[in-house]
N, C-alpha and C. Protein backbone atom coordinates (compact mmCIF):
# COMPACT_ATOMS: atom_id res chain seq x y z
N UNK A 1 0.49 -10.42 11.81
CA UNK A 1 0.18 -9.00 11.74
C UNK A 1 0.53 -8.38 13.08
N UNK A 2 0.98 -6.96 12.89
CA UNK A 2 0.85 -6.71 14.26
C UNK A 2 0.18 -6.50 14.94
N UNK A 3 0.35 -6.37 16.55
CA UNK A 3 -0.53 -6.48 17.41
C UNK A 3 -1.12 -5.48 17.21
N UNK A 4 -0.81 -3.97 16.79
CA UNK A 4 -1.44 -2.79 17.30
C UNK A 4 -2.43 -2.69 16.48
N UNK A 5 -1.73 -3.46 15.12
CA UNK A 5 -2.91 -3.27 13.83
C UNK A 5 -4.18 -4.02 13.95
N UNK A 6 -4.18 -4.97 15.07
CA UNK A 6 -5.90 -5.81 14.97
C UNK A 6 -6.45 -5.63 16.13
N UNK A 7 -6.11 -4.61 16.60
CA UNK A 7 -7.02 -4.28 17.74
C UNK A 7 -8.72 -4.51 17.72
N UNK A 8 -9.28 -3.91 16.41
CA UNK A 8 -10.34 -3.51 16.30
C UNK A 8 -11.10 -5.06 16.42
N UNK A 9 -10.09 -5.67 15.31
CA UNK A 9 -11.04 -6.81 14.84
C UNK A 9 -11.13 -7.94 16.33
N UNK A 10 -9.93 -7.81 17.22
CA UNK A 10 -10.18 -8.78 18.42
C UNK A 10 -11.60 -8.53 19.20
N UNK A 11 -11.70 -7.57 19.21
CA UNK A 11 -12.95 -7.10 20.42
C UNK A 11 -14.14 -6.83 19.76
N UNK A 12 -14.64 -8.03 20.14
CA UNK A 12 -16.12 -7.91 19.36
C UNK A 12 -16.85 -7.70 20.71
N UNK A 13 -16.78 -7.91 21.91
CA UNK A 13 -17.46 -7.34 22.79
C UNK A 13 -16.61 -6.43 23.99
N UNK A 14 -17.11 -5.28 24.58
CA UNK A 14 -16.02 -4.17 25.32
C UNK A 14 -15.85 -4.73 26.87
N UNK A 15 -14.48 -4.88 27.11
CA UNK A 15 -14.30 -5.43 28.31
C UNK A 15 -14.93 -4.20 29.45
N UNK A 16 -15.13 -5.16 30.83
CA UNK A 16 -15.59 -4.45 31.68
C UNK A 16 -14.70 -2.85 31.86
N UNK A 17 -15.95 -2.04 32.19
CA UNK A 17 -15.89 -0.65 32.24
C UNK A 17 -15.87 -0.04 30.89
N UNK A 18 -15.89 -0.92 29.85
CA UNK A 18 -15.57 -0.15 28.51
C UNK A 18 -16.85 -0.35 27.96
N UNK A 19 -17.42 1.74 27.66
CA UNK A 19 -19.16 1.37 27.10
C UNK A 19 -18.82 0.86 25.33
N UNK A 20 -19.33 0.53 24.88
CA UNK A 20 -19.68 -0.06 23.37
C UNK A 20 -20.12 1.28 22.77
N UNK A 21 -19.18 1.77 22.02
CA UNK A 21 -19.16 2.62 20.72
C UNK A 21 -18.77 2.02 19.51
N UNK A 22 -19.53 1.66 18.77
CA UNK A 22 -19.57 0.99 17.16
C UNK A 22 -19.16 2.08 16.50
N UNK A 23 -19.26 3.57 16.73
CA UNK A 23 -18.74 4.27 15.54
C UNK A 23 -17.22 4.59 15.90
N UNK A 24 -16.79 4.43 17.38
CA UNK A 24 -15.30 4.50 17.24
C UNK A 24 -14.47 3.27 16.98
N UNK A 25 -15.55 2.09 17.29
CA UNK A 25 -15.02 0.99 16.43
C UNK A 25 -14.19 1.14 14.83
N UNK A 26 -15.10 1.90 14.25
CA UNK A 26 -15.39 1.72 13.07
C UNK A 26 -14.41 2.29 12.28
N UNK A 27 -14.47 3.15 12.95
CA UNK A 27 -12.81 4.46 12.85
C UNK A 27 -12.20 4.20 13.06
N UNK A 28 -11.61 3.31 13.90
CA UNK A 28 -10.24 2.60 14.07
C UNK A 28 -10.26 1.03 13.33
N UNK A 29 -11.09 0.52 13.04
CA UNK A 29 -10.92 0.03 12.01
C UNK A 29 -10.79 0.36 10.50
N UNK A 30 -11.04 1.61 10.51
CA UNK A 30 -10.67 2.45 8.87
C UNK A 30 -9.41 3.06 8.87
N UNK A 31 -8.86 3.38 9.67
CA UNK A 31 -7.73 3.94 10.15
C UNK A 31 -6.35 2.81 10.07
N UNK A 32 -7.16 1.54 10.78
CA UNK A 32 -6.00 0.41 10.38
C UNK A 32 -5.94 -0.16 9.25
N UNK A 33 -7.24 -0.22 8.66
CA UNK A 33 -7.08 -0.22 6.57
C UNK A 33 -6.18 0.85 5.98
N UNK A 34 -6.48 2.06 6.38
CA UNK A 34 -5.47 3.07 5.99
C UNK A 34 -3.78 2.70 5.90
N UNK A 35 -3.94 2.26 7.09
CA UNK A 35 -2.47 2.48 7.56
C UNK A 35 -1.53 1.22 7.09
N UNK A 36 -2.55 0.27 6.78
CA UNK A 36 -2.03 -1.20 5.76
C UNK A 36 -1.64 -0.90 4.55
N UNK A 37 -2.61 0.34 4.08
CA UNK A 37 -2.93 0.76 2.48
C UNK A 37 -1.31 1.49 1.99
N UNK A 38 -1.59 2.66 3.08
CA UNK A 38 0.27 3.18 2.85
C UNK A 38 1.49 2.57 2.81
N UNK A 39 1.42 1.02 4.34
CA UNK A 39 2.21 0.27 4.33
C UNK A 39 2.48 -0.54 2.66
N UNK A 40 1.29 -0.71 2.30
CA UNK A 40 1.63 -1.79 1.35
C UNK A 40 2.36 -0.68 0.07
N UNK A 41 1.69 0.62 -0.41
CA UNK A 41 1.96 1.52 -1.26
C UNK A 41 3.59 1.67 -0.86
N UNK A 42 3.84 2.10 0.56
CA UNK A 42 5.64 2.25 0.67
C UNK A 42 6.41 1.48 0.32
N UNK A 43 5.65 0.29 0.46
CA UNK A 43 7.00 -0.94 0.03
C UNK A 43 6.78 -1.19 -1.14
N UNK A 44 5.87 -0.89 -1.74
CA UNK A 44 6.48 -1.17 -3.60
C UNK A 44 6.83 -0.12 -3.97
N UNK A 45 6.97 1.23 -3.54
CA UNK A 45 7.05 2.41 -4.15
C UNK A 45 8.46 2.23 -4.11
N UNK A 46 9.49 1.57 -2.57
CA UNK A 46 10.70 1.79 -2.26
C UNK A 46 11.24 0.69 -3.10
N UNK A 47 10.42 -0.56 -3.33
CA UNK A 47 11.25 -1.56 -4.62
C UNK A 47 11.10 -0.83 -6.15
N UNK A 48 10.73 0.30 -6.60
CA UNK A 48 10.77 0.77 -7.48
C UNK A 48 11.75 1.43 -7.78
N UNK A 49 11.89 3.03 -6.54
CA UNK A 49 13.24 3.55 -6.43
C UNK A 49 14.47 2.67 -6.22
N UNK A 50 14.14 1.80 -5.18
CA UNK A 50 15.89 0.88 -5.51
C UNK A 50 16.33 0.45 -7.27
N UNK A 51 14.92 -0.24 -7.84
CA UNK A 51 15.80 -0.99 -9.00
C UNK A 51 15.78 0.51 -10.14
N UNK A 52 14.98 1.49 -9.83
CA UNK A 52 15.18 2.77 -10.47
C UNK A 52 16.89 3.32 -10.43
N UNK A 53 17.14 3.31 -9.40
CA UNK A 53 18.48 3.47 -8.69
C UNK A 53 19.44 3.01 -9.39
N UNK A 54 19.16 1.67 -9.16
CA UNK A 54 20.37 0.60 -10.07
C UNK A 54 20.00 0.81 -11.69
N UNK A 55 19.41 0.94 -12.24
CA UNK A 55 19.15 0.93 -13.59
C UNK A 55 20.23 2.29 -14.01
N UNK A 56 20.06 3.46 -13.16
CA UNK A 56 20.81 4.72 -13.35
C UNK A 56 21.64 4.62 -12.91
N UNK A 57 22.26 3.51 -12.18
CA UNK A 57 23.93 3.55 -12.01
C UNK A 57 24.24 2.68 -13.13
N UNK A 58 23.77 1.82 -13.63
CA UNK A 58 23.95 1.07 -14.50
C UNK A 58 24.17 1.70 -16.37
N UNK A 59 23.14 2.60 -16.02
CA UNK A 59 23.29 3.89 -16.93
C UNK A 59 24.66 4.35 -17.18
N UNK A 60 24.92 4.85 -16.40
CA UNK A 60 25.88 5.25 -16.17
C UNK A 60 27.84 4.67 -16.22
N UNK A 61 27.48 3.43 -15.86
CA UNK A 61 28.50 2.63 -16.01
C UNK A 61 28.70 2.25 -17.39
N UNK A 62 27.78 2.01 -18.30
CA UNK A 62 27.62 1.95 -19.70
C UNK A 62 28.04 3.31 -20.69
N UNK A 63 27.61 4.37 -19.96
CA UNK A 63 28.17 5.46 -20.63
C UNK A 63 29.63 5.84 -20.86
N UNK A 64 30.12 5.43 -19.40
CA UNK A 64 32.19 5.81 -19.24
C UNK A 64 32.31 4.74 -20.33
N UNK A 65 32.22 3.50 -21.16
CA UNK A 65 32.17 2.99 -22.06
C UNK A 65 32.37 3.17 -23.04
N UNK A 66 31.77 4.19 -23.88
CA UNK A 66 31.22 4.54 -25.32
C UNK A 66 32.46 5.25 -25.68
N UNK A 67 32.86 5.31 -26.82
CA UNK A 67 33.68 5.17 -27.79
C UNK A 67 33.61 6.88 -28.80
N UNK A 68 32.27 7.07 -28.06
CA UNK A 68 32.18 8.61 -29.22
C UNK A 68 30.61 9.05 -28.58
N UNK A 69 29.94 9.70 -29.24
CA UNK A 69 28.71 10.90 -29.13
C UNK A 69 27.66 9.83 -29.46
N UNK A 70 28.13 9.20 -30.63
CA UNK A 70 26.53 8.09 -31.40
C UNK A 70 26.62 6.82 -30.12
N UNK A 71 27.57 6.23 -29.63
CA UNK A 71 27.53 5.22 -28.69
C UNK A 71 26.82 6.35 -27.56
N UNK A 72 26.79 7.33 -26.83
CA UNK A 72 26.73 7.83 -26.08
C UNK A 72 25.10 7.72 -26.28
N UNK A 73 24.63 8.28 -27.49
CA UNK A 73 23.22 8.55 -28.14
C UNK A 73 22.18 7.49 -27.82
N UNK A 74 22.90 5.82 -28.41
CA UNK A 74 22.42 4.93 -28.41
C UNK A 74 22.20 4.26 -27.14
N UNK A 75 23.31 4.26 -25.69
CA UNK A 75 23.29 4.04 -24.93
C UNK A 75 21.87 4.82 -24.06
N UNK A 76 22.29 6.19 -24.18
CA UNK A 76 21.18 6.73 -23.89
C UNK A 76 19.32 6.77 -24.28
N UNK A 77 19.24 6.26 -25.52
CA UNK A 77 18.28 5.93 -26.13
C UNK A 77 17.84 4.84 -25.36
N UNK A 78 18.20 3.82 -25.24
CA UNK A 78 17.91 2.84 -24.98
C UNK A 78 17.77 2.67 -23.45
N UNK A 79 18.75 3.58 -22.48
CA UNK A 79 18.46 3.56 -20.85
C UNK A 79 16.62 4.18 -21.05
N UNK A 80 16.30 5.39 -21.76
CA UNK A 80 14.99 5.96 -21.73
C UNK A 80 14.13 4.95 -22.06
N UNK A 81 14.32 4.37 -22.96
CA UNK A 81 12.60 3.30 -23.06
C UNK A 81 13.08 2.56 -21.98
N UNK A 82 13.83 1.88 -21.71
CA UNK A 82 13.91 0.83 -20.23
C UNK A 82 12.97 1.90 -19.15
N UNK A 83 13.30 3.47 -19.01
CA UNK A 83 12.98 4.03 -18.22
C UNK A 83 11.20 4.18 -18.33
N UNK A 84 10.78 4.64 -19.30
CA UNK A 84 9.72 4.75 -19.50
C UNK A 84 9.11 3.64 -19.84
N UNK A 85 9.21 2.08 -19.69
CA UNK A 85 8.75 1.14 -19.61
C UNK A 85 8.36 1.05 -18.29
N UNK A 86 9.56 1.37 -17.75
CA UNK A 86 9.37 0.69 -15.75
C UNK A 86 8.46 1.89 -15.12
N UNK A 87 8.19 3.26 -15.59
CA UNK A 87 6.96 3.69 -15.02
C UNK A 87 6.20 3.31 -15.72
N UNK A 88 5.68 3.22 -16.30
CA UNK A 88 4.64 2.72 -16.62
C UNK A 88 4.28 1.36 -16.18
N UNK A 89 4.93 0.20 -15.95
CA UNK A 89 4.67 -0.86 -15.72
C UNK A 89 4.26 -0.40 -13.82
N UNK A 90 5.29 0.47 -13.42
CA UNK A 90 4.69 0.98 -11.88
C UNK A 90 3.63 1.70 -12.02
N UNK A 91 3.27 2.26 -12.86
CA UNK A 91 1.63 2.71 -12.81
C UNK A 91 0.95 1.58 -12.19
N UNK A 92 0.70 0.79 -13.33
CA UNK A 92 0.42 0.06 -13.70
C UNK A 92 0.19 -1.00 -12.28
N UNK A 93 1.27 -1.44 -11.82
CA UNK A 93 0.92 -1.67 -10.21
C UNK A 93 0.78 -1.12 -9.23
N UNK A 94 0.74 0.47 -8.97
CA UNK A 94 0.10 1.23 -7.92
C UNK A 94 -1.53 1.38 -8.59
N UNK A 95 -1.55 1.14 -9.36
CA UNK A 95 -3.03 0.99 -9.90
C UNK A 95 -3.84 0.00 -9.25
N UNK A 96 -3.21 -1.25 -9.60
CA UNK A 96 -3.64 -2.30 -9.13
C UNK A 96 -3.61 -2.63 -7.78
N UNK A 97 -2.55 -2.05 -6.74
CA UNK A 97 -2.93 -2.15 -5.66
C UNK A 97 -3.81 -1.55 -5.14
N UNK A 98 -4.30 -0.21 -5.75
CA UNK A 98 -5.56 0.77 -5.08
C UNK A 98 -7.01 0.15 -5.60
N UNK A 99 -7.12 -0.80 -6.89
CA UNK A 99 -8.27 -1.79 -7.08
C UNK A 99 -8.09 -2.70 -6.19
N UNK A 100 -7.17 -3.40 -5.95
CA UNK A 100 -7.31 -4.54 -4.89
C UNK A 100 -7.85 -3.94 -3.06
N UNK A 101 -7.16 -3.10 -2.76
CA UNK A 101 -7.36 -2.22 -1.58
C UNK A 101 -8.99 -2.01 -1.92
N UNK A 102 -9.48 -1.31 -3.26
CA UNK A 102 -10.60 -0.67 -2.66
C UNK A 102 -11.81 -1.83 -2.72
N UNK A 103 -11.83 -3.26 -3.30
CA UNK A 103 -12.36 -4.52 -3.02
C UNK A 103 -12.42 -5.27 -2.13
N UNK A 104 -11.94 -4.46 -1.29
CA UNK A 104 -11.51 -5.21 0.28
C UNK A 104 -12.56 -5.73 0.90
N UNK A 105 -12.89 -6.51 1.98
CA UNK A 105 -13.99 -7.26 2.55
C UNK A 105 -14.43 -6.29 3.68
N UNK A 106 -15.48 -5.78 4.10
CA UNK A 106 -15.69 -4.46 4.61
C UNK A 106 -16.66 -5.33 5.33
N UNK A 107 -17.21 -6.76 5.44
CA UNK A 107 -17.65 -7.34 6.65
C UNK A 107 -17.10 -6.79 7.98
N UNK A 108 -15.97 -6.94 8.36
CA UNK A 108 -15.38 -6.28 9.71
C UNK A 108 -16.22 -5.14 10.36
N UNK A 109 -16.06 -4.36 9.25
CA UNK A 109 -17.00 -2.78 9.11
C UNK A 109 -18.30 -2.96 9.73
N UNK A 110 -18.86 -3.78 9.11
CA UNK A 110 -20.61 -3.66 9.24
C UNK A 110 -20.42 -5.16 10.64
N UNK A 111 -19.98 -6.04 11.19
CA UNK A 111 -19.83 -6.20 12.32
C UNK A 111 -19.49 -5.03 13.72
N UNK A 112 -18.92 -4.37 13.60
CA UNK A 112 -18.46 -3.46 14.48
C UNK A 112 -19.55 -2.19 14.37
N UNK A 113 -20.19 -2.14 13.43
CA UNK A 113 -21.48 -1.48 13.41
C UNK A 113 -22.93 -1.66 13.97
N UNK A 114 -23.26 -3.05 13.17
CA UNK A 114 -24.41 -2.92 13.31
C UNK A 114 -23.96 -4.04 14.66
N UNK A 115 -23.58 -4.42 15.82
CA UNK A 115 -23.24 -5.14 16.97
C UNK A 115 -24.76 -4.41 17.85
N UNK A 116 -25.39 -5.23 18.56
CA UNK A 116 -26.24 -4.67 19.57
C UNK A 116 -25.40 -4.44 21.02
N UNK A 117 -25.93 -3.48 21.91
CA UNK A 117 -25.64 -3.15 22.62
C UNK A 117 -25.54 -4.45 23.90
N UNK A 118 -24.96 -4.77 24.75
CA UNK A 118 -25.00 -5.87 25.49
C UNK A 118 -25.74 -5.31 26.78
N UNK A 119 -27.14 -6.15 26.70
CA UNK A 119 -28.20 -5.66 27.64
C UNK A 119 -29.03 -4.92 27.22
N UNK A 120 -29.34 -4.27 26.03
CA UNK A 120 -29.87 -3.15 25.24
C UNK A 120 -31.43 -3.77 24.87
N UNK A 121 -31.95 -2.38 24.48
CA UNK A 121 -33.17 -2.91 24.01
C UNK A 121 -33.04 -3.65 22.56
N UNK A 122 -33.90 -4.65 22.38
CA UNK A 122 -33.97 -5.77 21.43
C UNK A 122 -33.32 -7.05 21.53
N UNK A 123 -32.65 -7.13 22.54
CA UNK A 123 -32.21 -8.52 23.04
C UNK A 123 -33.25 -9.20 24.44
């Protein structure tokens, strides 16, 4: 992972001169969930448009083909359910990545929260 992205989770206690804020912890640890969440959403969104891409050049290459209007019809018939299969099947997994995302282990969270102060009252 990258470095910038686990900041939060390395520092469980604040190096010298640095006071202990658990709620800006906390925020930058929601912020780096965020920013995983989009990462992961961009890269299947962009393997969608690529093979979207190719399917419509492919479309297309099949069409200079056809022989008359009914080949043209049929060709075309048949690029649309391919088409409206593959969104739906991408629903279908941007769905599932926003259930998996929102099941996430939120221990991190409530470490960087409830942490006592070092030297504080109750220790």
């Amino acid at each position: 992972m990258n470095q910038h992205l686990s900041g939060a989770e390395r520092r469980s206690e604040p190096s010298t001169g640095e006071t202990q804020a658990p709620e800006l912890d906390a925020m930058t640890w929601g912020a780096e969930q965020a920013l995983k969440a989009m990462i992961e959403y961009q890269v299947e969104s962009l393997r969608f448009l690529a093979r979207r891409t190719y399917c419509n050049l492919e479309f297309l290459r099949h069409l200079r083909h056809c022989a008359g209007w009914q080949d043209m019809a049929q060709v075309q018939q048949s690029w649309f359910k391919e088409c409206v299969g593959d969104y739906g099947e991408e629903l279908a997994r941007l769905a599932g990545t926003g259930f998996q995302l929102a099941r996430s282990d939120f221990a991190p969270l409530q470490g960087l929260m409830y942490r006592r102060a070092r030297g504080g009252k109750g220790q």
